[in-house]
Protein backbone atom coordinates (compact mmCIF):
# COMPACT_ATOMS: atom_id res chain seq x y z
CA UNK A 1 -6.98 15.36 -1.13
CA UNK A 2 -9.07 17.75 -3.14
CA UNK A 3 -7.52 20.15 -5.29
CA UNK A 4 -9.82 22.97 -7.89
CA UNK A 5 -8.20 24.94 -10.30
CA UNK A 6 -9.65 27.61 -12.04
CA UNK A 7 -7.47 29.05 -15.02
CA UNK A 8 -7.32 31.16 -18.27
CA UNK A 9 -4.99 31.05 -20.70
CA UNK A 10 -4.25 33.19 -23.85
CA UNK A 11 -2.51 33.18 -27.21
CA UNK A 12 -0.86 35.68 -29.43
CA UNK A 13 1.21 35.03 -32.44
CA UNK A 14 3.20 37.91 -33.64
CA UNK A 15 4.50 35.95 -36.72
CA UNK A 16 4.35 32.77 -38.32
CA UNK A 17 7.12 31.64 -36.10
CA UNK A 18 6.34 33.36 -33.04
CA UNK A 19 4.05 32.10 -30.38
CA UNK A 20 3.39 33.65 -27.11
CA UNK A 21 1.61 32.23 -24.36
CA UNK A 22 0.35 33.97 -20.59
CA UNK A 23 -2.23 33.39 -18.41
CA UNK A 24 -3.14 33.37 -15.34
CA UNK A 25 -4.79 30.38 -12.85
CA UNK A 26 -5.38 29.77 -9.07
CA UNK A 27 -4.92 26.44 -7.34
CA UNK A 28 -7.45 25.83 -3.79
CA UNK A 29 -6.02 22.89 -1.83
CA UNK A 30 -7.73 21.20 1.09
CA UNK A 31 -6.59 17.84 2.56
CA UNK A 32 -6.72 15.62 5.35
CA UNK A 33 -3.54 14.13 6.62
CA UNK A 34 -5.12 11.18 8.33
CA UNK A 35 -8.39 10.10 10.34
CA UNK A 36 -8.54 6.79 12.12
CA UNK A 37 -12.14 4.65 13.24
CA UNK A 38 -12.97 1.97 15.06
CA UNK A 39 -13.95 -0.69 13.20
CA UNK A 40 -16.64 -2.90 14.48
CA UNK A 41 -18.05 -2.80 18.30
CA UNK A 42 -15.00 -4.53 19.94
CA UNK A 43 -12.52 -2.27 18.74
CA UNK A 44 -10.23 -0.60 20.74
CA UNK A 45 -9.20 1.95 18.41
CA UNK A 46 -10.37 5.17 19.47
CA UNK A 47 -11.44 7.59 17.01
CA UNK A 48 -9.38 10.25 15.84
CA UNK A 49 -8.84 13.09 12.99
CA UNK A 50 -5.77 15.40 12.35
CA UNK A 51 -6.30 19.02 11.24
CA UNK A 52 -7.55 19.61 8.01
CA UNK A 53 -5.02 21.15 5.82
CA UNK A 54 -5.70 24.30 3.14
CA UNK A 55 -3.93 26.63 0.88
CA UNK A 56 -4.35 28.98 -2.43
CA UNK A 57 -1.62 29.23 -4.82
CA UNK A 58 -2.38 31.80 -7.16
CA UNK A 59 0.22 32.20 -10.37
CA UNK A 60 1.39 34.19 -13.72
CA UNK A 61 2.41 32.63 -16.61
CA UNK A 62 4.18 33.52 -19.73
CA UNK A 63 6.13 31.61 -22.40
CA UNK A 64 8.15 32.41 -25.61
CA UNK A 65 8.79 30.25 -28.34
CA UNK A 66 10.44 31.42 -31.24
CA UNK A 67 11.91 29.77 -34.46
CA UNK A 68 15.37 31.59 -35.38
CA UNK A 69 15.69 29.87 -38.67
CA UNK A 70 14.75 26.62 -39.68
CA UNK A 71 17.23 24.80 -37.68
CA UNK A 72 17.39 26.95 -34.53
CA UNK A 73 14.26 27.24 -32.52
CA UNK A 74 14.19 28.05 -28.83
CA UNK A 75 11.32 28.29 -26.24
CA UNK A 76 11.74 30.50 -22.87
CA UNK A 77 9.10 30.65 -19.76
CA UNK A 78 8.54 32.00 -16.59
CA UNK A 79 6.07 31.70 -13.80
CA UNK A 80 5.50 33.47 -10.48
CA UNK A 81 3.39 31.41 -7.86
CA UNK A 82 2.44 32.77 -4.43
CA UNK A 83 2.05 29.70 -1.82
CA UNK A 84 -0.12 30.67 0.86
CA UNK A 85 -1.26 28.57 3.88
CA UNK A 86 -4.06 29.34 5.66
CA UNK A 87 -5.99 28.57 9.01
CA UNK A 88 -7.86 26.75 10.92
CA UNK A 89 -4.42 25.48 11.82
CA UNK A 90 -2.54 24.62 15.65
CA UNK A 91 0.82 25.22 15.21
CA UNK A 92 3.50 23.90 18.20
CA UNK A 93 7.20 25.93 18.68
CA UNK A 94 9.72 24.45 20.01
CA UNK A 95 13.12 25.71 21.88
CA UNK A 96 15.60 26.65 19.24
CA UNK A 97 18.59 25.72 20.92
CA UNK A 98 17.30 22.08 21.15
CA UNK A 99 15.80 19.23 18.47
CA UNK A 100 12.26 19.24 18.02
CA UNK A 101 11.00 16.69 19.92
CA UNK A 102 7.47 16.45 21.51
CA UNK A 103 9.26 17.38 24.83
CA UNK A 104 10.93 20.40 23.52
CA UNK A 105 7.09 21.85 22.56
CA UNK A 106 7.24 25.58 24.28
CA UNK A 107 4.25 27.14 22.70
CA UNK A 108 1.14 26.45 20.98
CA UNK A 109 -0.52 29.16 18.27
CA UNK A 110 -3.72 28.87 16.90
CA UNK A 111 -4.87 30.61 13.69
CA UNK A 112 -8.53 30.94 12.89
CA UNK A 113 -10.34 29.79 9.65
CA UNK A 114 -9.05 32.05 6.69
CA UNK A 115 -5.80 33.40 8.79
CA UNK A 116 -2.86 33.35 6.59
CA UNK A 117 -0.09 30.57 7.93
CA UNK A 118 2.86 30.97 6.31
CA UNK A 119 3.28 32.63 2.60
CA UNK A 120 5.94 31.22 0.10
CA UNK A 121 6.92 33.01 -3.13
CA UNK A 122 8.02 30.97 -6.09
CA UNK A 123 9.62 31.81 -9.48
CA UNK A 124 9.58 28.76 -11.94
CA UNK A 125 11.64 29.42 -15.37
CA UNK A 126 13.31 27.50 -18.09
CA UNK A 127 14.88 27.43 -21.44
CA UNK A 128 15.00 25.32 -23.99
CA UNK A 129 16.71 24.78 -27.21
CA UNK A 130 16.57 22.74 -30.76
CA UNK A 131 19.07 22.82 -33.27
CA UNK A 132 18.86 20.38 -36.31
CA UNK A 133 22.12 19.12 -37.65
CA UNK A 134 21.60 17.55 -40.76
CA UNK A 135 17.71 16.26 -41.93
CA UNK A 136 17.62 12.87 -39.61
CA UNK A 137 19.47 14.21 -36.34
CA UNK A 138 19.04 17.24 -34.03
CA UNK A 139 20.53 18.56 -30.70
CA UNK A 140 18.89 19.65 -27.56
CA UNK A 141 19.28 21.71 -24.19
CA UNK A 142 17.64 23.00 -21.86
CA UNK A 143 17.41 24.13 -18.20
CA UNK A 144 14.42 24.87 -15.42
CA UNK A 145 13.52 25.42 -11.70
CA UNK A 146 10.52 24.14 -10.53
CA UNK A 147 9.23 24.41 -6.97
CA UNK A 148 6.87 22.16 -4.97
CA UNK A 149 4.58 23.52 -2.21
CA UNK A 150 2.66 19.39 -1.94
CA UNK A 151 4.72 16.78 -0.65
CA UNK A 152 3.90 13.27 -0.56
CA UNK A 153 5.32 11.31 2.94
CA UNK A 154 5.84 8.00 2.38
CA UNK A 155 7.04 5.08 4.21
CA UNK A 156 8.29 2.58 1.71
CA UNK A 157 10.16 0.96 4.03
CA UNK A 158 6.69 -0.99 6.07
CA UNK A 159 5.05 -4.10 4.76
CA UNK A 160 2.28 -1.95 3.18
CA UNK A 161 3.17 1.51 2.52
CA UNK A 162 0.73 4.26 3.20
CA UNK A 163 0.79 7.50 2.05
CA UNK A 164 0.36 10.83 3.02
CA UNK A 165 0.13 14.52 1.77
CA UNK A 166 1.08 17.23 3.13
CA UNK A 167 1.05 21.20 2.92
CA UNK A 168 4.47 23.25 2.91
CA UNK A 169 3.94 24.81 6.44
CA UNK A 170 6.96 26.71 8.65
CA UNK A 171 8.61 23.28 9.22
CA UNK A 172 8.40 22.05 5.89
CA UNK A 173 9.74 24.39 3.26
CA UNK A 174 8.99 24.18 -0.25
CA UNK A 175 10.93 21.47 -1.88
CA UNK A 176 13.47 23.01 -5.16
CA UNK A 177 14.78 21.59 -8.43
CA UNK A 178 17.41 23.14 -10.78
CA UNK A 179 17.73 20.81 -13.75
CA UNK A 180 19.95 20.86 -16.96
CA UNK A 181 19.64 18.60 -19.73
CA UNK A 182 20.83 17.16 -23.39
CA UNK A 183 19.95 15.03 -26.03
CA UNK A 184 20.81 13.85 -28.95
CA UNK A 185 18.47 12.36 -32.30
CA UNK A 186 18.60 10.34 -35.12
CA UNK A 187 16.18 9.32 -37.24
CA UNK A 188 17.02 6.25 -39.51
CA UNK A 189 15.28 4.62 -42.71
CA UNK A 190 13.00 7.57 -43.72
CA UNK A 191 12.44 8.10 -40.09
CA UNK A 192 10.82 4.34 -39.43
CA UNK A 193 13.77 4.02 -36.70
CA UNK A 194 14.01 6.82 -34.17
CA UNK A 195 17.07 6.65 -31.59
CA UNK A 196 17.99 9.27 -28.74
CA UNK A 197 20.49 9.64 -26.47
CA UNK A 198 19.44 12.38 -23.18
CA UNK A 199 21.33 13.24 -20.66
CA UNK A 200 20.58 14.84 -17.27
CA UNK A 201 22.02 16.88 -13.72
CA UNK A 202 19.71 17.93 -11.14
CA UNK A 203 20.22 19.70 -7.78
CA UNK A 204 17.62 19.38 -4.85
CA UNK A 205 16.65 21.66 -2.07
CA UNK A 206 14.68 20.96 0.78
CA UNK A 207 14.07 17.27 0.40
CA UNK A 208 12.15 15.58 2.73
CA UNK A 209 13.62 12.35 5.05
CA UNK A 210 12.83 10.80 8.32
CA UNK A 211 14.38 10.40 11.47
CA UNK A 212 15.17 6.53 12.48
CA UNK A 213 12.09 5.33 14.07
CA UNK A 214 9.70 8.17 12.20
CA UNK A 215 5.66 8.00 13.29
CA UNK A 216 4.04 8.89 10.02
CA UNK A 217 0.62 7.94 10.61
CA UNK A 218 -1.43 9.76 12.53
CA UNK A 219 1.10 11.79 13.81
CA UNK A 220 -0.25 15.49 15.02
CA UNK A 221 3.56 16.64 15.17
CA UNK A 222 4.85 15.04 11.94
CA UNK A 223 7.41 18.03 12.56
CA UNK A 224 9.16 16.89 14.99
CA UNK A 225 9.96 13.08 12.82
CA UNK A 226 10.84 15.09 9.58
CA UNK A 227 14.31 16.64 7.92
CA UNK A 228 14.86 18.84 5.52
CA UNK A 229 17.89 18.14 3.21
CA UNK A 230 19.75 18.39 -0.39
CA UNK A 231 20.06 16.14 -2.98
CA UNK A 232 21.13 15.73 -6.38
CA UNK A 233 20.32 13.16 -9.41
CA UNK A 234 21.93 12.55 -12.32
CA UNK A 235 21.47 10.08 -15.55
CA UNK A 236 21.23 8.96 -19.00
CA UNK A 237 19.12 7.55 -21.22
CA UNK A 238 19.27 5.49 -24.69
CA UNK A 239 16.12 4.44 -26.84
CA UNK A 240 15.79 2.84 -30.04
CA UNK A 241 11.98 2.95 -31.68
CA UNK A 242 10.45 1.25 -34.69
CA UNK A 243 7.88 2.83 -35.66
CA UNK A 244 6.73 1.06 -38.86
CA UNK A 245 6.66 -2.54 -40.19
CA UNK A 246 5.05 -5.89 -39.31
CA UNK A 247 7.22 -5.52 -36.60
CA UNK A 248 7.57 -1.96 -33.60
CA UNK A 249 8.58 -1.53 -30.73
CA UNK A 250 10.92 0.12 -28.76
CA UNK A 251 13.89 -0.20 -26.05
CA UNK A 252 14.91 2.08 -23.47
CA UNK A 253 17.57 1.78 -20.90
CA UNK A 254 18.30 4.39 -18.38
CA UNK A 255 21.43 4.52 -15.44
CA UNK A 256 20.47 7.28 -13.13
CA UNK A 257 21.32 7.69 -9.73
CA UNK A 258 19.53 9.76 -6.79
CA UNK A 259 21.55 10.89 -3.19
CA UNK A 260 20.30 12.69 -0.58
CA UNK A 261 22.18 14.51 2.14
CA UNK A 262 20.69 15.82 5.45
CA UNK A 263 22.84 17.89 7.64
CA UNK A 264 20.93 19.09 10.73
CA UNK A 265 21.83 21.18 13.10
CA UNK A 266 21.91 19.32 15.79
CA UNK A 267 23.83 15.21 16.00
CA UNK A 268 20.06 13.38 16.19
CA UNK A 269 19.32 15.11 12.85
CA UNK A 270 22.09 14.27 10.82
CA UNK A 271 21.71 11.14 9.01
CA UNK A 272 24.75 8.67 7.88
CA UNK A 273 26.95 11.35 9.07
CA UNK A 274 25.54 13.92 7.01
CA UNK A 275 27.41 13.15 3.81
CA UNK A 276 25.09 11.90 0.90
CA UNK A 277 23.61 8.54 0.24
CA UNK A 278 20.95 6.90 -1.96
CA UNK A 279 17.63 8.29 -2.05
CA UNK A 280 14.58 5.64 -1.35
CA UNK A 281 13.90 6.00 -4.69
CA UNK A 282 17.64 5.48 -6.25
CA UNK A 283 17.02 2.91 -8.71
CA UNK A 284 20.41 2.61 -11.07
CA UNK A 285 19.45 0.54 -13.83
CA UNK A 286 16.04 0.41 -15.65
CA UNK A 287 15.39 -1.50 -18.94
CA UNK A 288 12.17 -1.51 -20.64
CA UNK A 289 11.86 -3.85 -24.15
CA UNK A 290 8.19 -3.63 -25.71
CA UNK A 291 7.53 -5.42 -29.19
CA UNK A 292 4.60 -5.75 -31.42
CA UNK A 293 4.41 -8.16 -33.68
CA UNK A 294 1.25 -8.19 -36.75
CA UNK A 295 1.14 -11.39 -37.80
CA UNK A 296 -1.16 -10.69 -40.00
CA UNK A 297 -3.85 -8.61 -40.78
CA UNK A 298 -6.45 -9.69 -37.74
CA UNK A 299 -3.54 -11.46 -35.58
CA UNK A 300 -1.22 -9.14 -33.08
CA UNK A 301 1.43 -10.24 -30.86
CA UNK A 302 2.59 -7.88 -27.69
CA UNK A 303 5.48 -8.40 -25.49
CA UNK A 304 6.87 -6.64 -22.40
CA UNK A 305 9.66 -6.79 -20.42
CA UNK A 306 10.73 -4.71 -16.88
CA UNK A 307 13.90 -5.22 -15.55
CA UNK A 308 15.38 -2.66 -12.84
CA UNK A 309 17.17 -2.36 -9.75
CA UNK A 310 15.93 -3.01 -6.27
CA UNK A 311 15.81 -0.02 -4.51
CA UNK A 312 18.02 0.81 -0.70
CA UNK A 313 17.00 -0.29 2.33
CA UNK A 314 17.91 -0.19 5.32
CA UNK A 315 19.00 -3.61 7.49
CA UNK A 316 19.16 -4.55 10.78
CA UNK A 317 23.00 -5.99 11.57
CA UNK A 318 23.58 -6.60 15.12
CA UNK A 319 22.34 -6.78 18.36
CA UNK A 320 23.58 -5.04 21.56
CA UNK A 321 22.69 -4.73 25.48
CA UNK A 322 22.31 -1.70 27.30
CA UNK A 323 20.93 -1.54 30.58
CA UNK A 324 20.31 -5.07 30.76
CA UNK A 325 18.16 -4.85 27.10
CA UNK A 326 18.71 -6.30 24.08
CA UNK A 327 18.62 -3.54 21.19
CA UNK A 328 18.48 -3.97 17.23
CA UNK A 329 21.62 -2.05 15.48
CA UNK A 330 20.86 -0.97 12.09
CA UNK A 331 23.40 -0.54 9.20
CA UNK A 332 23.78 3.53 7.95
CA UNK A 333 20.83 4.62 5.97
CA UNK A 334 19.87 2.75 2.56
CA UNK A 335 23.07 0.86 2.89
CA UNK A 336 21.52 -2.48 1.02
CA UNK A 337 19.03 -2.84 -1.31
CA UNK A 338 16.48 -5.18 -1.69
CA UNK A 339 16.49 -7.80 -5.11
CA UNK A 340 16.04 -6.57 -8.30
CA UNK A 341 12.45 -6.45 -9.99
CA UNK A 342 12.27 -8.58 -13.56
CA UNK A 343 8.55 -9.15 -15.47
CA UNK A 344 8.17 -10.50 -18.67
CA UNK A 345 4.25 -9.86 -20.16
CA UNK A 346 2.72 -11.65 -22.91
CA UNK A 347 -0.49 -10.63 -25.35
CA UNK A 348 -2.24 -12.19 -28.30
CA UNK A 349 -5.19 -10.21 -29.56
CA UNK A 350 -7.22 -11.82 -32.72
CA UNK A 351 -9.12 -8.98 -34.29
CA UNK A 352 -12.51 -9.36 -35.73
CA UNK A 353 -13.45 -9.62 -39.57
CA UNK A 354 -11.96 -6.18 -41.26
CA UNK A 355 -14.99 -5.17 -43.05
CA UNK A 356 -16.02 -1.89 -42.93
CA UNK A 357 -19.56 -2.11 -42.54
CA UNK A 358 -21.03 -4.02 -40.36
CA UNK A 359 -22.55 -3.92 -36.56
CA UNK A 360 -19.76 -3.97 -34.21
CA UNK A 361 -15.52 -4.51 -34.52
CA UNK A 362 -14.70 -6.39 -31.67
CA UNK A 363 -11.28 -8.23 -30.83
CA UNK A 364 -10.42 -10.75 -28.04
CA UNK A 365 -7.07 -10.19 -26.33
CA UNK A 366 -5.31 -13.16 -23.96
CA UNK A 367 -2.65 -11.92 -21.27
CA UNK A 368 -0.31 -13.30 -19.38
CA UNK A 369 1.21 -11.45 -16.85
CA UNK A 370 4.48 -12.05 -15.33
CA UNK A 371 4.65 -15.32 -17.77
CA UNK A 372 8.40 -15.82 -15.62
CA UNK A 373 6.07 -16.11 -12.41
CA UNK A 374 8.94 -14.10 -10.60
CA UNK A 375 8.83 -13.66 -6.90
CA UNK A 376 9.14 -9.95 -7.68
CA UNK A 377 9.37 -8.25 -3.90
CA UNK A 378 7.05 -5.40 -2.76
CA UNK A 379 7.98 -4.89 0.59
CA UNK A 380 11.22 -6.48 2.60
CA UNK A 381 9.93 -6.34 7.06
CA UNK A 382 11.59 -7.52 9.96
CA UNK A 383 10.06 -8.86 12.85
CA UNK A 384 11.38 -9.83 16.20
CA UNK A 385 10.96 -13.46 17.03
CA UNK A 386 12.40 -15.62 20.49
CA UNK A 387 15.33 -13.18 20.48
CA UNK A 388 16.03 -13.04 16.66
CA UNK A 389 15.35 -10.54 13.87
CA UNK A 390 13.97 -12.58 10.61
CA UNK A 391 13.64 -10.42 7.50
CA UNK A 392 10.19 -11.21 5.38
CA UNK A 393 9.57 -10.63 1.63
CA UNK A 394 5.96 -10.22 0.46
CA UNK A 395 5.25 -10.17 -3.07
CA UNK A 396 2.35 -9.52 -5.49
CA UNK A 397 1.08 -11.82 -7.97
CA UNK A 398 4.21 -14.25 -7.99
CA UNK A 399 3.07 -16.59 -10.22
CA UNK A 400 1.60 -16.20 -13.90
CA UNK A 401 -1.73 -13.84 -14.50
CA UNK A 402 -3.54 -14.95 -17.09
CA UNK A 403 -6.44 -12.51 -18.30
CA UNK A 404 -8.70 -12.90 -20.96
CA UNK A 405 -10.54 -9.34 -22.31
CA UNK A 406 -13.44 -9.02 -25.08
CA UNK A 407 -13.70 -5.47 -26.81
CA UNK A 408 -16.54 -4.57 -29.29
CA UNK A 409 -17.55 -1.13 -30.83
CA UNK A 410 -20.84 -0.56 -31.89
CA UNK A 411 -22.12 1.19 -34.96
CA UNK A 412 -18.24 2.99 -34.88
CA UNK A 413 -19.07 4.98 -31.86
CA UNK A 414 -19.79 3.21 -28.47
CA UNK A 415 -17.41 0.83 -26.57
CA UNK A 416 -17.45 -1.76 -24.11
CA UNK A 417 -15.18 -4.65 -22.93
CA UNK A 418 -15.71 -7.81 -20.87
């Protein structure tokens, strides 16, 4: 994908707590879905390339932010985008009163280089606001819509995931996010311990999911294997950081949850009934614990520790005949989930003599990653084999990483590792 931006932006402070900001930018995209090659001379792949894909999105900007009084602040902004998809494009149409399908194609309509596609007008906004209770803690709210004209398709669901981008075109509509937030601060022990509680509700239009069975690759009518749907999220997080001592760190833990709901118009695009279930992405539970430890003055100690849930997936159940073949009956979309992830890093770093002058300050870090050597999954396939369906599990670096990294600075201004 290549993407140039060209912007400008401006500043203008009215008062000493009053800042505005506008400006103005334009966005060029140009991407290629997919292109396939033959490799080698016996290769029976033949070679082919999908349509490159283009677009400008041209936008205004302007934001407010404003202290009140010392405790009140708020910050306001708004931002009108213009989406526009141009040719050299084929575009297929398909009977309305029927699923698009590569057999329901009625139509084909070509635009030349420069035409203009399909235009989509956007209005991003949001609002924010601070308001500090006493000296160590402080309330905050705030609310935005955002729209996204790129969209990344993805199949997680395949022993290695490939992805692809794609342009908002007349199938695929601009995806939209309303979002409202709130958190609360407190600082601790002259601010040396900083703890935050955030809350958050999100509504989503025009999601993206698959039909069962979706080609994603290479696929000149990715149309016809796409939905558009809703969605909503929702969570909350907690954090405690040190920030000072022999001895930071911080630790975070976050339950959020992700549905999706696609209701088609038609029975073969509905999915799980069209009521909502977990996204790909719906991960409940997420901890993160990182600690550094100074030993002393040349000695550092680093630990880190991942834990979260696997995310849904979708398994195959049962087998039935029809027609004298044996099919594979899946369970409703992202009804299971594959095992949680867990990592546990280790670092030791022994920094050079502290003198100030001298030629180089170098240090010598040792890693070990995943010290646990935890089978953490990447991808969970299936395969048919003599009549049965056997689920696989591949994983990345299952066993204990150990690294070992050299860093030196010379003369306070170049730097190099090994």
């Amino acid at each position: 994908m290549n993407q140039k931006i060209i912007r400008t932006d401006f500043t203008y402070n009215p008062a000493k707590n009053h800042k505005l900001e506008f400006g103005i930018d334009g966005t060029a995209y140009s991407l290629l879905p997919g292109r396939q090659e033959p490799f080698g001379d016996y290769s029976e792949i033949a070679p082919k390339q999908l349509e490159r894909e283009q677009a400008l999105e041209p936008s205004l900007y302007l934001s407010d932010e404003y202290e009140i009084t010392p405790r009140l602040s708020v910050s306001a902004g708004i931002r009108g985008t213009l989406f526009m998809l141009q040719g050299p494009k084929t575009e297929f149409r398909y009977y309305d009163d029927m699923p698009r399908t590569v057999e329901t194609i009625i139509d084909t309509v070509t635009f030349s280089s420069g035409e203009l596609v399909q235009t989509y007008p956007g209005l991003d906004y949001r609002f924010s606001s601070r308001f500090i209770l006493t000296p160590r803690s402080s309330v905050k709210i705030g609310y935005q819509r955002v729209f996204q004209y790129l969209h990344m398709i993805s199949n997680t669901t395949s022993m290695s995931p490939v992805d692809i981008w794609k342009l908002s075109d007349n199938y695929i509509k601009p995806q939209r996010g309303d979002q409202i937030s709130a958190g609360f601060y407190v600082n601790f022990d002259r601010k040396a311990i900083e703890t935050s509680v955030e809350a958050y509700y999100k509504k989503l239009k025009n999601t993206l999911d698959y039909k069962g069975g979706a080609e994603l690759l290479m696929n000149e009518h990715l149309e016809t294997d796409i939905l558009n749907g809703d969605g909503k999220a929702y969570g909350i997080e907690f954090m405690v950081k040190k920030q000072s001592g022999s001895v930071t760190g911080w630790i975070s833990y976050t339950y959020s949850r992700v549905f999706t709901k696609v209701e088609g118009r038609f029975e073969e695009e509905k999915v799980n009934g069209g009521k909502f279930f977990p996204a790909n992405y719906d991960k409940p539970h997420d901890l993160k614990i990182v600690i550094n430890a100074k030993a002393s003055r040349r000695f550092n100690l680093t630990s880190n520790f991942v834990y979260n849930t696997g995310r849904p997936i979708t398994y195959p159940v049962a087998f039935y005949d029809f027609y004298n073949s044996s099919h594979v009956y899946y369970s409703n979309r992202n009804d299971y989930r594959i095992p949680y992830y867990m990592r546990l890093d280790l670092s030791a770093t022994v920094n050079g003599n502290l003198r100030a002058k001298k030629l180089n300050h170098s240090s010598l870090t040792a890693t070990v990653y995943n010290v646990l050597g935890r089978k953490n999954p990447y991808s969970i396939f299936f395969r048919n084999e003599n009549g049965a369906v056997n689920g696989y599990q591949m994983t990345i670096f299952a066993q204990p990483v150990f690294m070992l990294t050299y860093n030196f600075r010379l003369f306070g201004n170049a730097e190099g590792d090994f």
